[in-house]
PDB file of N, CA and C in Angstrom:
ATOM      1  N   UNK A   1       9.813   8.245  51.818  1.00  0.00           N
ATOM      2  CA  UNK A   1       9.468   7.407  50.693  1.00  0.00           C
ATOM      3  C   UNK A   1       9.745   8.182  49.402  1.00  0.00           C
ATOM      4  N   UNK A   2      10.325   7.793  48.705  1.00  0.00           N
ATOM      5  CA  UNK A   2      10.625   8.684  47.203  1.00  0.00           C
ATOM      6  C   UNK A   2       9.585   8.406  46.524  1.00  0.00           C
ATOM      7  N   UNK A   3       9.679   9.668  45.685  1.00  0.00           N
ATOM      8  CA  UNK A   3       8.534   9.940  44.667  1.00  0.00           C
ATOM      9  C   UNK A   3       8.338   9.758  43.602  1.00  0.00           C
ATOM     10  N   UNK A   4       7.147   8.895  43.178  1.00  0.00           N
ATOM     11  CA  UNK A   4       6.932   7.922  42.370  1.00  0.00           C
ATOM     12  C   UNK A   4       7.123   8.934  40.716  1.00  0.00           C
ATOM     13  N   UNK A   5       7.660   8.901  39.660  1.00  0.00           N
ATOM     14  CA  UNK A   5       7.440   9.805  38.645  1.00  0.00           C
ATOM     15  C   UNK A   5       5.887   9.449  38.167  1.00  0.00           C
ATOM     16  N   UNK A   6       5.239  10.228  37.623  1.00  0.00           N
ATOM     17  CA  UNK A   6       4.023  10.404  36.561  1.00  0.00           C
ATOM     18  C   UNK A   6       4.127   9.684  35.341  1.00  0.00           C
ATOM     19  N   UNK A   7       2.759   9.174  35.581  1.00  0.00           N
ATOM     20  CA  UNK A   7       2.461   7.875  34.403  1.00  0.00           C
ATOM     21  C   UNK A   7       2.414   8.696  33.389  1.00  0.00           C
ATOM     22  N   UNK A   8       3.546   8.539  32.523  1.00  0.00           N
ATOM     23  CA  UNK A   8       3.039   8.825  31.134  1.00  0.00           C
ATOM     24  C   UNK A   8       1.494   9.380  30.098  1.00  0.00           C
ATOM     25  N   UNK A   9       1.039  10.073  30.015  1.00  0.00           N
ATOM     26  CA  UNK A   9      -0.223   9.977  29.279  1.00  0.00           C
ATOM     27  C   UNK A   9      -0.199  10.352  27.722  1.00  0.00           C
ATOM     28  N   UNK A  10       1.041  10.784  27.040  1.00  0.00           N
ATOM     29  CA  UNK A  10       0.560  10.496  25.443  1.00  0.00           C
ATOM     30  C   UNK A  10       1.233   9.904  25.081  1.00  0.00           C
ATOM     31  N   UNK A  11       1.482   9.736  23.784  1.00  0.00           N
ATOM     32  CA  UNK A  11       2.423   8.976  23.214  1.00  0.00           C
ATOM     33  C   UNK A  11       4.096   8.698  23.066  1.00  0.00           C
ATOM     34  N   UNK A  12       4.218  10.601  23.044  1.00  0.00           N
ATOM     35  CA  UNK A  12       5.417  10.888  22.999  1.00  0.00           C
ATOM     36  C   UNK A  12       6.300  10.741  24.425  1.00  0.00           C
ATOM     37  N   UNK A  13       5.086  10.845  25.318  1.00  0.00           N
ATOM     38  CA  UNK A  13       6.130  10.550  27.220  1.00  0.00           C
ATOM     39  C   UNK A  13       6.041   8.949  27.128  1.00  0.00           C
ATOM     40  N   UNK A  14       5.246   8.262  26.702  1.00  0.00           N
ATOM     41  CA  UNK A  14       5.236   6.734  26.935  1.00  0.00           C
ATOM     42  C   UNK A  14       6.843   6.372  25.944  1.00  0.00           C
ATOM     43  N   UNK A  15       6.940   7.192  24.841  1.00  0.00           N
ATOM     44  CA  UNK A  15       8.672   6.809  24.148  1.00  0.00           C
ATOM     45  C   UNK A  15       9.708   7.346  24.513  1.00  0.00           C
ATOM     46  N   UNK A  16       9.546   8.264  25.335  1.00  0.00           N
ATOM     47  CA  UNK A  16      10.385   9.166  26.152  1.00  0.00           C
ATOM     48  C   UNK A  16      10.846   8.317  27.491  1.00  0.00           C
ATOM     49  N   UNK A  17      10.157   7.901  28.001  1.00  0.00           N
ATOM     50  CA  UNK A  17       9.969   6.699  28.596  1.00  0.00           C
ATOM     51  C   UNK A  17      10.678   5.597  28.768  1.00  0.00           C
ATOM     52  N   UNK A  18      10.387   5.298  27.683  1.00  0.00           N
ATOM     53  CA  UNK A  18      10.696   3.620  26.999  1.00  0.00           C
ATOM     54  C   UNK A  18      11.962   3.985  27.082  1.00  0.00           C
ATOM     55  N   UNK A  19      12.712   4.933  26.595  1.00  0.00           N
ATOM     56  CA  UNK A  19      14.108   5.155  25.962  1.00  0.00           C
ATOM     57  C   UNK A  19      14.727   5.730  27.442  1.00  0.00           C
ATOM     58  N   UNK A  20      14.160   5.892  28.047  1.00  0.00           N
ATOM     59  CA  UNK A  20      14.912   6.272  29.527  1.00  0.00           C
ATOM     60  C   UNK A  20      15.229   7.835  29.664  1.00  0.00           C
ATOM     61  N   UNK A  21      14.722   8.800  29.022  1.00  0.00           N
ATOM     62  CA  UNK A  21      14.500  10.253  28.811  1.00  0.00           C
ATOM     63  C   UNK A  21      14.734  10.640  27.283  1.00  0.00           C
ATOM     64  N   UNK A  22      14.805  12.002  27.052  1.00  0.00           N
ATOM     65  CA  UNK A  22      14.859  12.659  26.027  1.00  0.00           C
ATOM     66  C   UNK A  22      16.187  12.688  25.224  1.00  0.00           C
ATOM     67  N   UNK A  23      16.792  12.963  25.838  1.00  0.00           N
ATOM     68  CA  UNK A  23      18.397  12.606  25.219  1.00  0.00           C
ATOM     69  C   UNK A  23      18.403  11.180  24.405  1.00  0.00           C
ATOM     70  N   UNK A  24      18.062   9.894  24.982  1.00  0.00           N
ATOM     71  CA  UNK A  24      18.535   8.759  24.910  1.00  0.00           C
ATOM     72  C   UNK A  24      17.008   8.780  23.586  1.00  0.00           C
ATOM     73  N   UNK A  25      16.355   8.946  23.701  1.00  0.00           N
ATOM     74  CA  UNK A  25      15.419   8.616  22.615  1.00  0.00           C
ATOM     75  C   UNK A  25      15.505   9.681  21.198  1.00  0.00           C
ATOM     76  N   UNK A  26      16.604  11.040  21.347  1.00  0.00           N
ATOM     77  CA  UNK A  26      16.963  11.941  20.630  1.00  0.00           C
ATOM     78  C   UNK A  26      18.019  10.832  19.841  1.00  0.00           C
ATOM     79  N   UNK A  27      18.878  10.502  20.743  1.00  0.00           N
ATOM     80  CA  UNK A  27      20.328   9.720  19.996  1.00  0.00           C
ATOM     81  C   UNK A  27      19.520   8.537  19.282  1.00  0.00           C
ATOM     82  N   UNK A  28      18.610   7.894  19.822  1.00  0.00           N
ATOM     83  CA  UNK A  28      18.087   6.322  19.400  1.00  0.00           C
ATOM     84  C   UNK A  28      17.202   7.127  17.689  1.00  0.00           C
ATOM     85  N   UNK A  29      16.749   8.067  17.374  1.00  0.00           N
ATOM     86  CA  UNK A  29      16.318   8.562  16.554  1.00  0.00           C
ATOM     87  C   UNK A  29      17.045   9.287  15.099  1.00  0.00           C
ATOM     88  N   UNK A  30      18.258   9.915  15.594  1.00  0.00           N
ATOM     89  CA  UNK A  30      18.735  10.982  14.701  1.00  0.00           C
ATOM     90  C   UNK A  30      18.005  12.175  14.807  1.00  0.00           C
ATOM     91  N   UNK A  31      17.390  12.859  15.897  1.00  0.00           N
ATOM     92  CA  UNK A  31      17.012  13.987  15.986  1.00  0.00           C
ATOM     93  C   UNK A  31      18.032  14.603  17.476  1.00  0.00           C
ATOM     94  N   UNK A  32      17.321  16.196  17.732  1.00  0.00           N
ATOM     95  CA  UNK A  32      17.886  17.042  18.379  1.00  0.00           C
ATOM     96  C   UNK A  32      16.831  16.384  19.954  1.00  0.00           C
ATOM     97  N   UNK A  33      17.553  16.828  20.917  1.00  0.00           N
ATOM     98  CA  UNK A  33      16.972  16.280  21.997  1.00  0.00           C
ATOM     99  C   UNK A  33      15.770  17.952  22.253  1.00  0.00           C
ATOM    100  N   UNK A  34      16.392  19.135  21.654  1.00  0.00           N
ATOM    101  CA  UNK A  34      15.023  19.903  21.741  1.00  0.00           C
ATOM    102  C   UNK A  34      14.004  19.581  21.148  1.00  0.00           C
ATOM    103  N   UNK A  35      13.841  18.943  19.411  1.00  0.00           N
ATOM    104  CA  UNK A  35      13.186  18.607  18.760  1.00  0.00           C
ATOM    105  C   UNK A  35      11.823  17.267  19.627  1.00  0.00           C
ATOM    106  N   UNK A  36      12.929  16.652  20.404  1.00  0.00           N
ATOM    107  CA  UNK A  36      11.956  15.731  21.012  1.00  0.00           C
ATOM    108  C   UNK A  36      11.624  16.208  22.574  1.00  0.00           C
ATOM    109  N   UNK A  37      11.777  17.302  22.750  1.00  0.00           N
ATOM    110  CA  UNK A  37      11.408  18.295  24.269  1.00  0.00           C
ATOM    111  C   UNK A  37      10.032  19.039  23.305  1.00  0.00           C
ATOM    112  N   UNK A  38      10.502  19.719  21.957  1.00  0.00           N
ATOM    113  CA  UNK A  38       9.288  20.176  21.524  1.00  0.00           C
ATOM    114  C   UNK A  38       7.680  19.244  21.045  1.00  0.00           C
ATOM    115  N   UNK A  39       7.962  18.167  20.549  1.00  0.00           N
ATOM    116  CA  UNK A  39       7.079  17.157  20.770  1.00  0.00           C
ATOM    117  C   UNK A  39       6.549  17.168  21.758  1.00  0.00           C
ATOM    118  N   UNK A  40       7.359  16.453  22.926  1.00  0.00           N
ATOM    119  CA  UNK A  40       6.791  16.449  24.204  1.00  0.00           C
ATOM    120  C   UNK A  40       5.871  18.019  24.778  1.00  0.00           C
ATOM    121  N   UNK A  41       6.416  19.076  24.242  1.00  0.00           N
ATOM    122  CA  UNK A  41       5.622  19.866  24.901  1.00  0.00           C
ATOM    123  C   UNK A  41       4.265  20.572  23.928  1.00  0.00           C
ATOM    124  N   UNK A  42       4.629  19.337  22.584  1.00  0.00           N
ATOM    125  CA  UNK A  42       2.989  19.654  21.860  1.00  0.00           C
ATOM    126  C   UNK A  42       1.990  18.464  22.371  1.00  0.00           C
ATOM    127  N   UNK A  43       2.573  17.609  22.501  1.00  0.00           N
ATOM    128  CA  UNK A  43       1.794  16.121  22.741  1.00  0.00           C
ATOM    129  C   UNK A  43       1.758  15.547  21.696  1.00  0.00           C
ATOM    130  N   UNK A  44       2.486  15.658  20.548  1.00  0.00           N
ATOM    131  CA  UNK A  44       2.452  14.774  19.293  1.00  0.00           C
ATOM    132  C   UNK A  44       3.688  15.378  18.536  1.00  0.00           C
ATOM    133  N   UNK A  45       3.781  13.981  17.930  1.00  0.00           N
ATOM    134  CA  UNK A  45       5.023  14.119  16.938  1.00  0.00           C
ATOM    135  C   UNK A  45       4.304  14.227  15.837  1.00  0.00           C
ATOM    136  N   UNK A  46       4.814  15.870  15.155  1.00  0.00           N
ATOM    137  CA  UNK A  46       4.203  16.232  13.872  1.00  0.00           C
ATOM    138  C   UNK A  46       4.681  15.456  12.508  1.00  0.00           C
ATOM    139  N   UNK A  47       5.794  14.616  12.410  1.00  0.00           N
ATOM    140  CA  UNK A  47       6.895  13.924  11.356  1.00  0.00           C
ATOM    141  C   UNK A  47       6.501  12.445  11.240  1.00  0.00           C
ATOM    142  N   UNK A  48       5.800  12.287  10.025  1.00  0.00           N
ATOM    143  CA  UNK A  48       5.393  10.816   9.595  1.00  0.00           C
ATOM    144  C   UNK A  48       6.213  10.072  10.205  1.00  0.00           C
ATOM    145  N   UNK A  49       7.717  10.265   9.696  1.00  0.00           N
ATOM    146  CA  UNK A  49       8.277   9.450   9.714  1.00  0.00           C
ATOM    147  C   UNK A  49       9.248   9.414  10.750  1.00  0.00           C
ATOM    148  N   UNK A  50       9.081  10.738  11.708  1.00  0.00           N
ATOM    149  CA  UNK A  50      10.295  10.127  13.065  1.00  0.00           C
ATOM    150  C   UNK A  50       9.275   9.383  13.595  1.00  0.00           C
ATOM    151  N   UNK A  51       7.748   9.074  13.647  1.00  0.00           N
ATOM    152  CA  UNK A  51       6.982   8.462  14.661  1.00  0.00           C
ATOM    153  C   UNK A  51       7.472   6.768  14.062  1.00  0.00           C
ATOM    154  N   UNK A  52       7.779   6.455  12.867  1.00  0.00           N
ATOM    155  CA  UNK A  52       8.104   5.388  12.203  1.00  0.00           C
ATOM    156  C   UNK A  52       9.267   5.157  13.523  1.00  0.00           C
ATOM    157  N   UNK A  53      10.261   6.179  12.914  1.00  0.00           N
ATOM    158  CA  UNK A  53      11.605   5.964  13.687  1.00  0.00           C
ATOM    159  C   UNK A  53      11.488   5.652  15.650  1.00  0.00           C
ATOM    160  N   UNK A  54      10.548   6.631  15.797  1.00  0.00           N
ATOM    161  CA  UNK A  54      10.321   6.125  17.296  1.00  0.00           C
ATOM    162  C   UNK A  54       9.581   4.545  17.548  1.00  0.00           C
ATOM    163  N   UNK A  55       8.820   4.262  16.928  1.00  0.00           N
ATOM    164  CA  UNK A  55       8.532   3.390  16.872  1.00  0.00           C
ATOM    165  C   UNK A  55       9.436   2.256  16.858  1.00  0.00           C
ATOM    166  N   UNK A  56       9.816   2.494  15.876  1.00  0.00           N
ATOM    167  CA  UNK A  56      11.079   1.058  15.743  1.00  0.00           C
ATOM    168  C   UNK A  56      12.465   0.868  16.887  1.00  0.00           C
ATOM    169  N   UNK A  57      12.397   2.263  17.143  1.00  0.00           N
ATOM    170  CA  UNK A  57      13.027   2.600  18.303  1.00  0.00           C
ATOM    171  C   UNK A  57      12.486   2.035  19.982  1.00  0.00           C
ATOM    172  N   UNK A  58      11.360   2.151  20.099  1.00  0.00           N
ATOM    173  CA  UNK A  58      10.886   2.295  21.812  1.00  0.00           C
ATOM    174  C   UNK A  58       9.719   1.466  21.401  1.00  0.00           C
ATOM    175  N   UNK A  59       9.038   0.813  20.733  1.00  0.00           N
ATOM    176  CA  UNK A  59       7.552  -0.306  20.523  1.00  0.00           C
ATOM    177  C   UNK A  59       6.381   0.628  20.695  1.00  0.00           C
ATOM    178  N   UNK A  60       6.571   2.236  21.013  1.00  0.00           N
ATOM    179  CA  UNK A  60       5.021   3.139  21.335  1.00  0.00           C
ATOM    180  C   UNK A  60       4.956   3.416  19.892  1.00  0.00           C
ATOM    181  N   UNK A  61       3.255   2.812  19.470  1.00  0.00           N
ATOM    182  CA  UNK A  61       3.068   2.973  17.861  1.00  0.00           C
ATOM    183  C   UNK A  61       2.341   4.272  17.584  1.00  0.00           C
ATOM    184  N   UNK A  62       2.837   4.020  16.109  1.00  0.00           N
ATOM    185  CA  UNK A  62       2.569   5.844  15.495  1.00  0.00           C
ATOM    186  C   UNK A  62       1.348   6.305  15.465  1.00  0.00           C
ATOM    187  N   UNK A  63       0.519   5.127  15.844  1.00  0.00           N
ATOM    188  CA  UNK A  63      -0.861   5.626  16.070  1.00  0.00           C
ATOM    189  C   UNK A  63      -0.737   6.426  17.698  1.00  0.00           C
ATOM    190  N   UNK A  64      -0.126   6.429  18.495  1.00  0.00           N
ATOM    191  CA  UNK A  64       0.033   6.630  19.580  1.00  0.00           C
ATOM    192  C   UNK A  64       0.707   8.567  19.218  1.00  0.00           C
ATOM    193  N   UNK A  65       1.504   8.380  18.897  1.00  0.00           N
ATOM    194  CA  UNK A  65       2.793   9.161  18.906  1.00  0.00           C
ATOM    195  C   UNK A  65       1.867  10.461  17.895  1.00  0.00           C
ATOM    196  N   UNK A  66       0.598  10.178  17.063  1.00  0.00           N
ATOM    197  CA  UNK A  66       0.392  10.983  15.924  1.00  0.00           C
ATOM    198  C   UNK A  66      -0.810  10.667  15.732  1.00  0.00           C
ATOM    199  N   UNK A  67      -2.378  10.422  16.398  1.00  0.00           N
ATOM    200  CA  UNK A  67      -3.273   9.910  15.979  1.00  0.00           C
ATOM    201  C   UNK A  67      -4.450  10.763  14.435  1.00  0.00           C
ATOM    202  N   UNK A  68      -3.569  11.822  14.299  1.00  0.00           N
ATOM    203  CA  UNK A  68      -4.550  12.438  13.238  1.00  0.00           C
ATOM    204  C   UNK A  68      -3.227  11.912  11.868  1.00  0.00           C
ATOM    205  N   UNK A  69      -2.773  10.852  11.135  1.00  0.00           N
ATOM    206  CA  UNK A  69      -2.036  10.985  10.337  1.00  0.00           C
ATOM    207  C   UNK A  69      -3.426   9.351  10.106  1.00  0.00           C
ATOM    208  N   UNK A  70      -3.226   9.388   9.147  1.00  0.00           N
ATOM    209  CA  UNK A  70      -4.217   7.878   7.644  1.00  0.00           C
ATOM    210  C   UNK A  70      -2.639   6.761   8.470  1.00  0.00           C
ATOM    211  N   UNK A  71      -2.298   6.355   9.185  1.00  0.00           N
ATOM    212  CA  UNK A  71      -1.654   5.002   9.370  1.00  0.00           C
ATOM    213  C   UNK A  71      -1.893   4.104   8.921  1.00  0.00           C
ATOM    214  N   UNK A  72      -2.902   3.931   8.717  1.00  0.00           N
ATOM    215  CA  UNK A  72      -3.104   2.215   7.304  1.00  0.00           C
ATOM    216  C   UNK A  72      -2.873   2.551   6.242  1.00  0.00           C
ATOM    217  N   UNK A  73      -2.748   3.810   5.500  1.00  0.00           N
ATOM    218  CA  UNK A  73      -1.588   3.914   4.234  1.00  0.00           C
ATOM    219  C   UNK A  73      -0.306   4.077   4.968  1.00  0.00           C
ATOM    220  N   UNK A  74      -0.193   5.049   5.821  1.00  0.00           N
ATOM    221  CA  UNK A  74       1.840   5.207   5.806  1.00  0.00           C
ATOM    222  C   UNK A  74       2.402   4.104   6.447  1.00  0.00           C
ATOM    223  N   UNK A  75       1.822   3.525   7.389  1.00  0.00           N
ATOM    224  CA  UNK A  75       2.128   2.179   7.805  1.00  0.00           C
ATOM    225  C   UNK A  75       2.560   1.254   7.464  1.00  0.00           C
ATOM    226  N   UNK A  76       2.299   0.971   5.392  1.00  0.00           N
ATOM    227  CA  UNK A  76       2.950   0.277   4.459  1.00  0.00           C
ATOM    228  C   UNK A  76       4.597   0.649   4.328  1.00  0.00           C
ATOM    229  N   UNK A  77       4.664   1.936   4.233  1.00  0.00           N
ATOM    230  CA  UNK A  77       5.673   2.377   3.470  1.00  0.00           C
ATOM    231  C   UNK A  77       6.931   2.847   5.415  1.00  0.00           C
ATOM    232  N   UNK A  78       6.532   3.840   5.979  1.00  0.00           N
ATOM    233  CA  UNK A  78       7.362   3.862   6.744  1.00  0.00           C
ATOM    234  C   UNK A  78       7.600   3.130   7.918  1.00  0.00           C
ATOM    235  N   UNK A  79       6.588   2.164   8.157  1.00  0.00           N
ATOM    236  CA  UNK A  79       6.682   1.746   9.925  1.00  0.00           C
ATOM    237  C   UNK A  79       7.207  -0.065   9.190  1.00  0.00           C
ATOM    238  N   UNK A  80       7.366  -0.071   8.338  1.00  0.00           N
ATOM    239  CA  UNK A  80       8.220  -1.545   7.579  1.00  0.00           C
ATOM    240  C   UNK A  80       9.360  -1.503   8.157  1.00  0.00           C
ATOM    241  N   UNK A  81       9.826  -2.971   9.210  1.00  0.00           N
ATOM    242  CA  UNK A  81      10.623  -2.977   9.267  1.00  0.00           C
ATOM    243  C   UNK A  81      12.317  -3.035   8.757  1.00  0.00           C
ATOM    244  N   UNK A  82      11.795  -3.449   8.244  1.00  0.00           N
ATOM    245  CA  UNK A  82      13.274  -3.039   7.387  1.00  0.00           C
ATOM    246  C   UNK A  82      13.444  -1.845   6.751  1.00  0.00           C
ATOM    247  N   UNK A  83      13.035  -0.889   6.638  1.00  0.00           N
ATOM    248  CA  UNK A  83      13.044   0.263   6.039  1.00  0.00           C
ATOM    249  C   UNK A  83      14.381   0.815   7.042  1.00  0.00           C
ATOM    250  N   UNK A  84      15.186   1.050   6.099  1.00  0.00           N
ATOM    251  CA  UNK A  84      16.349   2.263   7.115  1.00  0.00           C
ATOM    252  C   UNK A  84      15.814   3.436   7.742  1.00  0.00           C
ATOM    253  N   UNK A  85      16.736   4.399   8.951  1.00  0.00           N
ATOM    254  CA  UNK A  85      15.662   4.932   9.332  1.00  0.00           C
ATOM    255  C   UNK A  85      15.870   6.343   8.873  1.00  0.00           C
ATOM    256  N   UNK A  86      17.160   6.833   7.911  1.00  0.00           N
ATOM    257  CA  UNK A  86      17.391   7.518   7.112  1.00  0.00           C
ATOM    258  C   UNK A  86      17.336   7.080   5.208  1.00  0.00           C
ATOM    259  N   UNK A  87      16.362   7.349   4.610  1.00  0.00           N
ATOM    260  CA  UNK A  87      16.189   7.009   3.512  1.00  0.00           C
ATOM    261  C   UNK A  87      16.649   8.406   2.098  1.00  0.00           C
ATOM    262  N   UNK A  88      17.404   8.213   1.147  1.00  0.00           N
ATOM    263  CA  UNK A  88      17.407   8.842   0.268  1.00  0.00           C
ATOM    264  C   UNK A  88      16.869   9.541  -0.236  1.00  0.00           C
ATOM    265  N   UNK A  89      15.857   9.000  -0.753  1.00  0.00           N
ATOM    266  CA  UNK A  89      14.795   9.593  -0.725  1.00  0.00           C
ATOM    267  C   UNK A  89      13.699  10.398   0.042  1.00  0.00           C
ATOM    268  N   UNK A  90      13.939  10.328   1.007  1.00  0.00           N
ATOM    269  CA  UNK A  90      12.935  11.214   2.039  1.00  0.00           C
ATOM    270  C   UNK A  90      13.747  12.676   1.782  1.00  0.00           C
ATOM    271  N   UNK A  91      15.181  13.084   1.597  1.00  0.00           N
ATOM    272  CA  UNK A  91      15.441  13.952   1.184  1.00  0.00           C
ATOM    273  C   UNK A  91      15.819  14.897  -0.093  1.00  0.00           C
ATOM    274  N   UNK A  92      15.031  14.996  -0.433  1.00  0.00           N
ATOM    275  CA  UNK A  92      14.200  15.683  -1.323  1.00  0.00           C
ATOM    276  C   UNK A  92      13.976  17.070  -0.880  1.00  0.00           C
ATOM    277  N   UNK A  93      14.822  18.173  -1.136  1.00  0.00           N
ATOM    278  CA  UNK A  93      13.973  19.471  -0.434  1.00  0.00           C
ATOM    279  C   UNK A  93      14.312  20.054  -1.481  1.00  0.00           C
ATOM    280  N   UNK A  94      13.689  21.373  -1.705  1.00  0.00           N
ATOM    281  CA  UNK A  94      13.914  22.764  -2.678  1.00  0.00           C
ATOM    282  C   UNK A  94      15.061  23.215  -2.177  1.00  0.00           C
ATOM    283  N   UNK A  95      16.098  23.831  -2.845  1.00  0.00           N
ATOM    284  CA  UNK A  95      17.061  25.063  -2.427  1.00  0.00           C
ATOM    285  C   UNK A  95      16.677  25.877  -1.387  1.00  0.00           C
ATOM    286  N   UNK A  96      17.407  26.170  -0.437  1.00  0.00           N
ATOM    287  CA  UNK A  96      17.604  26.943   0.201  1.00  0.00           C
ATOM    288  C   UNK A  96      16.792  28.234  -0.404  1.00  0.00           C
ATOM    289  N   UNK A  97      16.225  29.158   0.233  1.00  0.00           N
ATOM    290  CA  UNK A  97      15.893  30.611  -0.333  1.00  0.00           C
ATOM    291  C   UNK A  97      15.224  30.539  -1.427  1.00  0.00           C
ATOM    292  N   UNK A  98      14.621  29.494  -1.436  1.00  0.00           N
ATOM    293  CA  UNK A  98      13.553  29.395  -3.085  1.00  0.00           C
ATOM    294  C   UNK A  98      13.642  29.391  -4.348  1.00  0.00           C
ATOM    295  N   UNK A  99      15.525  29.498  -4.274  1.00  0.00           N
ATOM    296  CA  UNK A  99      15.800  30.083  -5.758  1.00  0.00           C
ATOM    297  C   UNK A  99      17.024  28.334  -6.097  1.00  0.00           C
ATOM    298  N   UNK A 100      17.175  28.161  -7.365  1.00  0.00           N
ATOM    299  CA  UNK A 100      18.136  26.910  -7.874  1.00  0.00           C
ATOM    300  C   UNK A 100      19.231  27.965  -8.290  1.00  0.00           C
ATOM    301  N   UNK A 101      19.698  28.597  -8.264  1.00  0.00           N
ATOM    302  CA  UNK A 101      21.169  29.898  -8.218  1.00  0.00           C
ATOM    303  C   UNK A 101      20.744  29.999  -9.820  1.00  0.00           C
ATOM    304  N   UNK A 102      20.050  29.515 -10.780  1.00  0.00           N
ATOM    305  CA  UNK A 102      20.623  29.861 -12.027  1.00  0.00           C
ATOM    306  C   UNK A 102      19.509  31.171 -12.873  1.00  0.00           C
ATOM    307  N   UNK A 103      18.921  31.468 -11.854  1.00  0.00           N
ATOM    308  CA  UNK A 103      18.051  32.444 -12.138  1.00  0.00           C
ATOM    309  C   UNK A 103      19.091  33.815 -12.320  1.00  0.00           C
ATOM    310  N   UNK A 104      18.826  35.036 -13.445  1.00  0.00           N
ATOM    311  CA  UNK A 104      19.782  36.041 -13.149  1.00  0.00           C
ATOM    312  C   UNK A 104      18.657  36.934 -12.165  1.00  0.00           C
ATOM    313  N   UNK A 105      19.842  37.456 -11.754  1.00  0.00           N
ATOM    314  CA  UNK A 105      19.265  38.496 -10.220  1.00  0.00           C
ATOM    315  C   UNK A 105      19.131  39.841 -10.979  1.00  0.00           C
ATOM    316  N   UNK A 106      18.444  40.504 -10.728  1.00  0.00           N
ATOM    317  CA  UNK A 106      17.897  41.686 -10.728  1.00  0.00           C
ATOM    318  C   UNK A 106      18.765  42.605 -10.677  1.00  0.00           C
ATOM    319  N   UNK A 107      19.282  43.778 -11.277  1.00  0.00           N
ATOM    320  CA  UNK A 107      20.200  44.749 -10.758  1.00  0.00           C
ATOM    321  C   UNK A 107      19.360  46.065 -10.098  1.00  0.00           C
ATOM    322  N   UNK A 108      19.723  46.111  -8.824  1.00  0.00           N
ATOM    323  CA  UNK A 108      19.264  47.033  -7.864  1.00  0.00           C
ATOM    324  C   UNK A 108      19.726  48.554  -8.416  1.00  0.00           C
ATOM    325  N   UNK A 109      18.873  49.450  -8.692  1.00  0.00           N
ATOM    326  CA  UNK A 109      19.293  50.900  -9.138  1.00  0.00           C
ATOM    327  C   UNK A 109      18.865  51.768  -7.971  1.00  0.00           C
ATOM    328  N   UNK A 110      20.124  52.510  -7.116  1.00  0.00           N
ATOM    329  CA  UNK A 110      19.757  53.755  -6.424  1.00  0.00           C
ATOM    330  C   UNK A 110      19.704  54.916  -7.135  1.00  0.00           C
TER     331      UNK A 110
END
């Protein structure tokens, strides 16, 4: 008799799941399939907004996927369906190395 796989128990194996493994729910996302192996091996997706993206992806909700995040505020803004699942605005980061290049550098004296 073959062996039955293991029921899912958090959020992130119930979308892992849904999507038919890790790979297929990595591609359905725009993430790395380690990124969603490392989830799986915290038990939560730490990223507001890939739980949005999984969500819209596989139907397991971000309350599931992330239960310590306020979801009745982000719930407005990222789990909207129509929201793309790469937004402009979400990227927003500082420079690389902390610095905007136009700082002058220091001259090193041996």
């Amino acid at each position: 008799m073959p062996k039955k796989p293991p029921t899912p128990q958090t959020g992130i194996e119930k979308a892992i799941a849904q999507a038919e493994g890790q790979t297929n729910l990595a591609v359905a996302i725009g993430a790395s399939q380690q990124m969603v192996a490392y989830w799986k091996k915290k038990g939560i997706v730490s990223d507001a907004s890939m739980c949005a993206a999984i969500e819209r992806a596989t139907g397991v909700r971000c309350e599931e996927l992330n239960p310590h995040e306020d979801w009745t505020t982000l719930r407005v803004v990222l789990c909207a369906p129509d929201r793309d699942r790469i937004d402009a605005s979400d990227d927003v980061q500082p420079p690389v190395g902390g610095s905007s290049g136009t700082e002058k550098q220091a001259k090193v004296v041996l």
